[in-house]
C-alpha atoms as a PDB file:
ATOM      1  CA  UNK A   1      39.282 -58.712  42.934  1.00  0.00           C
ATOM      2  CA  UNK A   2      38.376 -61.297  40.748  1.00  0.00           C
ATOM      3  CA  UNK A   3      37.629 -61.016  37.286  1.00  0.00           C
ATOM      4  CA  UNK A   4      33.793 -61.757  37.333  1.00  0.00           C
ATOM      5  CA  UNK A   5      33.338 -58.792  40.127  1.00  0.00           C
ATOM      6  CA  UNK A   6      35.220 -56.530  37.588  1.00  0.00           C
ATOM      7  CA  UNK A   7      33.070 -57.340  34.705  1.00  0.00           C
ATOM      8  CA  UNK A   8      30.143 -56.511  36.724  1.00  0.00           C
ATOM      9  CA  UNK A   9      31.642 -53.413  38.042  1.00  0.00           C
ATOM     10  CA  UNK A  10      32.388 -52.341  34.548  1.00  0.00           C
ATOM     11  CA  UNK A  11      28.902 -53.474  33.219  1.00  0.00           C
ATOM     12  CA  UNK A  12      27.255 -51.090  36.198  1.00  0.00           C
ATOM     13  CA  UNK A  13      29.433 -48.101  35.212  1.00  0.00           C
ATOM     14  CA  UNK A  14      28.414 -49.468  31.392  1.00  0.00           C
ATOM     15  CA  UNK A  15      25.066 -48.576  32.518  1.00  0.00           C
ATOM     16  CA  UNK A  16      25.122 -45.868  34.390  1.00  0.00           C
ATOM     17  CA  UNK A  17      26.824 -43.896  31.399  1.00  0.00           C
ATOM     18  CA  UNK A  18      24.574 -44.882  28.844  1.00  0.00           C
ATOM     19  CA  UNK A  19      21.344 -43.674  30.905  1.00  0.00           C
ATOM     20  CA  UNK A  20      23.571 -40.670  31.638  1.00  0.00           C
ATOM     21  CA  UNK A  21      23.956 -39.555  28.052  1.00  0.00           C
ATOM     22  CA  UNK A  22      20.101 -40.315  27.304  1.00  0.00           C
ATOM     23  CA  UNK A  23      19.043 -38.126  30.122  1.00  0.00           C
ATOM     24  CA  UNK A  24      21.288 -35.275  28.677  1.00  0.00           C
ATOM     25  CA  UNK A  25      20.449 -35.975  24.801  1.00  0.00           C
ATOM     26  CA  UNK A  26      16.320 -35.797  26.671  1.00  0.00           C
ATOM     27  CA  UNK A  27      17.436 -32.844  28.363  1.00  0.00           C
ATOM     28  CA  UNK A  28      18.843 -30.957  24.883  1.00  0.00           C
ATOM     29  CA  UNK A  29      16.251 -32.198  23.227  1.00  0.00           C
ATOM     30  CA  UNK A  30      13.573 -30.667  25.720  1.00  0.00           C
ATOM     31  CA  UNK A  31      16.027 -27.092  25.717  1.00  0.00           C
ATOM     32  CA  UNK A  32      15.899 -27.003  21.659  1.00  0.00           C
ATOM     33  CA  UNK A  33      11.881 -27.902  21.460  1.00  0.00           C
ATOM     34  CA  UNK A  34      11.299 -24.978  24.234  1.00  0.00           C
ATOM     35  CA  UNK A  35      13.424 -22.622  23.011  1.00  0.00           C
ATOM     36  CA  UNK A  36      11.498 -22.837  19.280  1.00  0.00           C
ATOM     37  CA  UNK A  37       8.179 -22.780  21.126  1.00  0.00           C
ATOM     38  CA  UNK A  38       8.942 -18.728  22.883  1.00  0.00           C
ATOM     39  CA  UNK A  39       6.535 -16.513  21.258  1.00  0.00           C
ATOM     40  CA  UNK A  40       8.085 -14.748  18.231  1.00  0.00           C
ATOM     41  CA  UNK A  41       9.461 -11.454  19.251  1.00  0.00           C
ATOM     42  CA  UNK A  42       7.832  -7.902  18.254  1.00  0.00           C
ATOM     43  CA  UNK A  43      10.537  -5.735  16.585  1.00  0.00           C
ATOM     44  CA  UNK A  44       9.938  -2.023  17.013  1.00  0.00           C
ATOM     45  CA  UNK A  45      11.091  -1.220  13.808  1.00  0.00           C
ATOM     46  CA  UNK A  46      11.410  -2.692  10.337  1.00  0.00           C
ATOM     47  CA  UNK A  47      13.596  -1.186   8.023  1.00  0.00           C
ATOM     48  CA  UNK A  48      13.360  -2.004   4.125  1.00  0.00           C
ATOM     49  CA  UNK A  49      12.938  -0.366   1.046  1.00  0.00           C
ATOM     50  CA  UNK A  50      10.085  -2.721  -0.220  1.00  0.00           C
ATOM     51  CA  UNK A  51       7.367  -5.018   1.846  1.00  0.00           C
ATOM     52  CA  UNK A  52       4.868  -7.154   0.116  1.00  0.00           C
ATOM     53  CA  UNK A  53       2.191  -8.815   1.959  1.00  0.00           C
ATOM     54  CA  UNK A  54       0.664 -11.611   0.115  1.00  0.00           C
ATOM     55  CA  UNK A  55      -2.639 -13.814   0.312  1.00  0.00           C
ATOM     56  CA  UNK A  56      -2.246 -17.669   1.451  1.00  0.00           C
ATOM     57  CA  UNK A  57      -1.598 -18.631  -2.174  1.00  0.00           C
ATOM     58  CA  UNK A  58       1.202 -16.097  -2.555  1.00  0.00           C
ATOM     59  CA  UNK A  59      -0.792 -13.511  -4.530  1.00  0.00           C
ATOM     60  CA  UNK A  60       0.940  -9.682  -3.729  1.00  0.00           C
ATOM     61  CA  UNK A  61      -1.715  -8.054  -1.829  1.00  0.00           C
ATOM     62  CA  UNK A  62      -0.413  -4.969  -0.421  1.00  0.00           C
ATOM     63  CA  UNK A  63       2.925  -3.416  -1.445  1.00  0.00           C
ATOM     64  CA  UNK A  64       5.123  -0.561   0.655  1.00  0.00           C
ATOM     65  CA  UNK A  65       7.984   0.690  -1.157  1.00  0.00           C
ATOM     66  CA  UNK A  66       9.992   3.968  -2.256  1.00  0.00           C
ATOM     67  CA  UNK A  67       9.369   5.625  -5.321  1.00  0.00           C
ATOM     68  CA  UNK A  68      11.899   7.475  -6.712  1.00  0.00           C
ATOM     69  CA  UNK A  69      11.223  10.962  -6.793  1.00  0.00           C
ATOM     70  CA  UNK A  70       7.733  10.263  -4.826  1.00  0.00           C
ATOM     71  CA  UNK A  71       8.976   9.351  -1.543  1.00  0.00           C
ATOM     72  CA  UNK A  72       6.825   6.168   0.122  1.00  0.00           C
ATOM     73  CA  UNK A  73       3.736   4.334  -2.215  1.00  0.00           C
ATOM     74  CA  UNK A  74       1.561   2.105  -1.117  1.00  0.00           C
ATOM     75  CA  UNK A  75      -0.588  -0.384  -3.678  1.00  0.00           C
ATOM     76  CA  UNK A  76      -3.020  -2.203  -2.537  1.00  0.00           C
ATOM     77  CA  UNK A  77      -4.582  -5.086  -4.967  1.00  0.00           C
ATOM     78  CA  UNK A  78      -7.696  -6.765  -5.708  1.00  0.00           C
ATOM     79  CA  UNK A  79      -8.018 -10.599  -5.293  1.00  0.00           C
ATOM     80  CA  UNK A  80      -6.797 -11.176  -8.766  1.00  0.00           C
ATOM     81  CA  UNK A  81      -3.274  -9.203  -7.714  1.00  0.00           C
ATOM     82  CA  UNK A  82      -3.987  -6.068 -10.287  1.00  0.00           C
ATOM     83  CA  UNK A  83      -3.169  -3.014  -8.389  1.00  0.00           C
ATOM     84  CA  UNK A  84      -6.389  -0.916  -7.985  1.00  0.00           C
ATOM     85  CA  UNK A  85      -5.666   1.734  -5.550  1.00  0.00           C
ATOM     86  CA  UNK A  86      -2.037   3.600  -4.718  1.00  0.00           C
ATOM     87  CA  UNK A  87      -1.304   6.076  -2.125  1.00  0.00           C
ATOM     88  CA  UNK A  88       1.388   8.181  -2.715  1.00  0.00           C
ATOM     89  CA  UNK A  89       2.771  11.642  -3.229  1.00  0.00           C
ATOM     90  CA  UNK A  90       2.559  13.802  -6.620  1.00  0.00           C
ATOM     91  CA  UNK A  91       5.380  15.351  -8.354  1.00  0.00           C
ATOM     92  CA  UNK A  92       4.707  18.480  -6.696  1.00  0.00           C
ATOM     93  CA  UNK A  93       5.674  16.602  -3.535  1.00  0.00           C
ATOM     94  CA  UNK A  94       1.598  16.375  -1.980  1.00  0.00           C
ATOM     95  CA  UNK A  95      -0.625  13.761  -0.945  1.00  0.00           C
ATOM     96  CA  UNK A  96      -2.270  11.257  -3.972  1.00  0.00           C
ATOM     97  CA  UNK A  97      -4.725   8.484  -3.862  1.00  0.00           C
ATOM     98  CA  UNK A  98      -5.281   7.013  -7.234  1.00  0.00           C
ATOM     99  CA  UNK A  99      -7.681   4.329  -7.965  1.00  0.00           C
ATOM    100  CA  UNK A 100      -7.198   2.544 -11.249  1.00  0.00           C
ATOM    101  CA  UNK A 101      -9.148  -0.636 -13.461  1.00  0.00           C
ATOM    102  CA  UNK A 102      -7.915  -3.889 -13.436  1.00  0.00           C
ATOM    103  CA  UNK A 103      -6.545  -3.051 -16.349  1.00  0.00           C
ATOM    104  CA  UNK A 104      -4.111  -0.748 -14.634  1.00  0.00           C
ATOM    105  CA  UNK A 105      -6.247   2.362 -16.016  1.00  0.00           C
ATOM    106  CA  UNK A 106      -6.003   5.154 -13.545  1.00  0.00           C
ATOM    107  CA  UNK A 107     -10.139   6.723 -13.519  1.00  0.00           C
ATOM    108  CA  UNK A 108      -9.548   8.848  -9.544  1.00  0.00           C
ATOM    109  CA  UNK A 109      -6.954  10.813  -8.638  1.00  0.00           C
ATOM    110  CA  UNK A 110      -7.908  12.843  -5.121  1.00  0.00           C
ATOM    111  CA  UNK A 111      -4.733  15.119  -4.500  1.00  0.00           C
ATOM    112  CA  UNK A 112      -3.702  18.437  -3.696  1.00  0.00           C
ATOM    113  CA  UNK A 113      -3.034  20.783  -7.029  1.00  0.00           C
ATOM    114  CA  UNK A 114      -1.712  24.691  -6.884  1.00  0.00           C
ATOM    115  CA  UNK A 115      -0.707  24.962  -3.588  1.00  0.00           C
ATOM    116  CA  UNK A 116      -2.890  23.854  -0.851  1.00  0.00           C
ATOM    117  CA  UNK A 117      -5.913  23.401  -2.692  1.00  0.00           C
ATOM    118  CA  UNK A 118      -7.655  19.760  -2.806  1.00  0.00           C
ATOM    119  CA  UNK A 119      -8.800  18.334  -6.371  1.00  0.00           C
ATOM    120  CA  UNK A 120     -10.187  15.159  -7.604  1.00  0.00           C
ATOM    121  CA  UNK A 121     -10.240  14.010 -11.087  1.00  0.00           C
ATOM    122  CA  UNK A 122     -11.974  11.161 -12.811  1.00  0.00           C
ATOM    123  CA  UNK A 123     -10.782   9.735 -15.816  1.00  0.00           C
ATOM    124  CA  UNK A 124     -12.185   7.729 -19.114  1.00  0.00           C
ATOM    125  CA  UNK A 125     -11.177   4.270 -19.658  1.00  0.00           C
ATOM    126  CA  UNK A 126      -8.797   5.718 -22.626  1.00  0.00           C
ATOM    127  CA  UNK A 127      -7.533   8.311 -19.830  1.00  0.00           C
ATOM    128  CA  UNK A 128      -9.254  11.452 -20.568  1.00  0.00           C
ATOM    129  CA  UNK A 129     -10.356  13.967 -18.011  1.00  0.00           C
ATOM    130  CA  UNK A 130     -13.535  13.740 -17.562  1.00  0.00           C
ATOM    131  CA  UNK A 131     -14.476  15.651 -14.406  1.00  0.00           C
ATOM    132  CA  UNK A 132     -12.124  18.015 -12.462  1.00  0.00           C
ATOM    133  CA  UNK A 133     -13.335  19.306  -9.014  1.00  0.00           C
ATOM    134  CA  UNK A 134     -11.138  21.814  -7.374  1.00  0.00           C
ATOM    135  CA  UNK A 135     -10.401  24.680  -4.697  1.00  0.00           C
ATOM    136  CA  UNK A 136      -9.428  28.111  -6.915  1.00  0.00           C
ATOM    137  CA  UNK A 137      -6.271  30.236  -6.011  1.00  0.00           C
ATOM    138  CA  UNK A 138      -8.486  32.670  -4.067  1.00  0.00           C
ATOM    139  CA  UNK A 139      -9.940  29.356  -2.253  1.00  0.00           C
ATOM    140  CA  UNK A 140     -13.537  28.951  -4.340  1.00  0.00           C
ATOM    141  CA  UNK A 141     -14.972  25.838  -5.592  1.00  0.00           C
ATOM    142  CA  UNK A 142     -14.613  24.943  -9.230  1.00  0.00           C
ATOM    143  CA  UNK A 143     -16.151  22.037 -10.966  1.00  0.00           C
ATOM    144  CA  UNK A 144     -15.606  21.326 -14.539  1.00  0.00           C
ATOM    145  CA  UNK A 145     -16.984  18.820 -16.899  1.00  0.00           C
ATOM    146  CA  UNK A 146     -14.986  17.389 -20.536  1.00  0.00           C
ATOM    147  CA  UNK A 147     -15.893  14.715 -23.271  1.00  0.00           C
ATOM    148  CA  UNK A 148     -14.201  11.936 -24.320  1.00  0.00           C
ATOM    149  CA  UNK A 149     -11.814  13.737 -26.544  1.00  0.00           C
ATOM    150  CA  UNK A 150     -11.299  16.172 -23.589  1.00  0.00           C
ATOM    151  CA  UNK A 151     -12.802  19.218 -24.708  1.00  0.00           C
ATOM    152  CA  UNK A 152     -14.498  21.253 -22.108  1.00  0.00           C
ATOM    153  CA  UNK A 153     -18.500  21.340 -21.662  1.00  0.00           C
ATOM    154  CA  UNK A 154     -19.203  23.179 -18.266  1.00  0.00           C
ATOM    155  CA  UNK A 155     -17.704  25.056 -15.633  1.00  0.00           C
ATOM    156  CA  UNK A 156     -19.201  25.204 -12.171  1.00  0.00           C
ATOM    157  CA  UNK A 157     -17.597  28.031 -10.134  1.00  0.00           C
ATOM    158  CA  UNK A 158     -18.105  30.234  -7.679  1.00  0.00           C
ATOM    159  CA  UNK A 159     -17.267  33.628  -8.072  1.00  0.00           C
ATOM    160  CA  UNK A 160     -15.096  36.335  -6.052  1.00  0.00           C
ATOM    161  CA  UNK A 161     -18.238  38.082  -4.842  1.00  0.00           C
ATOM    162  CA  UNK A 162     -20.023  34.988  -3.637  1.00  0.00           C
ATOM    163  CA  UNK A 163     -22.260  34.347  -6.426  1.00  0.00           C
ATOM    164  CA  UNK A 164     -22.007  30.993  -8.741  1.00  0.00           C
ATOM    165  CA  UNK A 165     -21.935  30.649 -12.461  1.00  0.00           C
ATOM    166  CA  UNK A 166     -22.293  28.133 -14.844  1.00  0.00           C
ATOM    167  CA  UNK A 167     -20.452  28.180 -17.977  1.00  0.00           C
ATOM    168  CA  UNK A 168     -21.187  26.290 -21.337  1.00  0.00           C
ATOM    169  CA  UNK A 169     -17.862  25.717 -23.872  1.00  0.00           C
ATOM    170  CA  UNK A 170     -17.893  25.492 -27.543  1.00  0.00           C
ATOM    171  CA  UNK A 171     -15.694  22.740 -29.298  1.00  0.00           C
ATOM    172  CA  UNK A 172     -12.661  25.461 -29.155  1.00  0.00           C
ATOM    173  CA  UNK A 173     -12.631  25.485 -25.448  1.00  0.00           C
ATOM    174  CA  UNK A 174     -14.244  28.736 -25.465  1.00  0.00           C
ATOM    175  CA  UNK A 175     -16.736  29.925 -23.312  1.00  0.00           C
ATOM    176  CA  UNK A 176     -20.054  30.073 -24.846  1.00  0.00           C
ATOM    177  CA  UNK A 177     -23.005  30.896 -22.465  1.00  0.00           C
ATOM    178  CA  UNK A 178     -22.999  31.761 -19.015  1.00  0.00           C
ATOM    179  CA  UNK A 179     -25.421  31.652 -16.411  1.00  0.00           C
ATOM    180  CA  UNK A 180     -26.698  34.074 -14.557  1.00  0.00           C
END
């Protein structure tokens, strides 16, 4: 074999190897850019002790965390990222939703209070009561009204024997008037 047939054996095999390794840097190249393209997969269960979701500019929308001594809270936030509503549970270990200002004032809590009866109160800016709707011990409505300084005016209630009153309050708290 002469040495011009070698050279052009060795150029052939030259050539052969270098579209070789293209076709399998193509080929890895092809496995890596499919591989990244498989739809994301669905976990069926997240564990954390905090999640944030946030708007497009980062803002904290919505946040799920533990509260100590609460259990789970959730806050969601208005587009400016105060919190403005929080679901949660009270001390006494029941259900709360509290809405609040932007200002972080709480004005609504709906929860459970005694027991198993459901009350909502609203709240002045300064956070006063201001109204307090519940579910008596014996299981009758109550609705009562206060000032700003949080002195009582009137008590809606309905009474053991089925009949309502109204009831008017001095500036001591006492009970003034009642109707019928």
């Amino acid at each position: 074999m002469t040495i011009e047939k070698r050279l052009e054996k060795l150029e052939r095999q030259n050539r052969r190897l270098k579209k070789g390794m293209i076709g399998m840097l193509l080929a890895s190249l092809s496995l890596l850019v499919m591989g990244q393209a498989a739809p994301p997969k669905v976990h069926d269960l997240i564990r954390a002790k905090k999640i944030e979701v946030v708007s497009d500019n980062g803002q904290r929308m919505i946040i799920l965390e533990t509260t100590k001594g609460l259990g789970g809270t959730i806050y969601n936030s208005n587009s400016k990222g105060d919190i403005v509503i929080a679901l949660s549970s009270s001390d006494s270990g029941n259900g709360l939703i509290s809405t609040l200002s932007s200002k972080g004032k709480e004005l609504v809590d709906i929860t459970a209070a005694g027991g198993d009866n459901g009350a909502i109160f609203t709240y002045s800016p300064k956070g006063k009561e201001l109204v307090k709707i519940t579910s008596t011990l014996d299981g009758d409505a109550s609705i009562i009204t206060y000032d700003s300084r949080g002195s009582k005016l009137i008590g809606i209630a309905s009474l053991k024997n089925g009949d309502g009153a109204i009831a008017q309050f001095n500036r001591a708290g006492n009970v003034s008037k009642v109707w019928p």
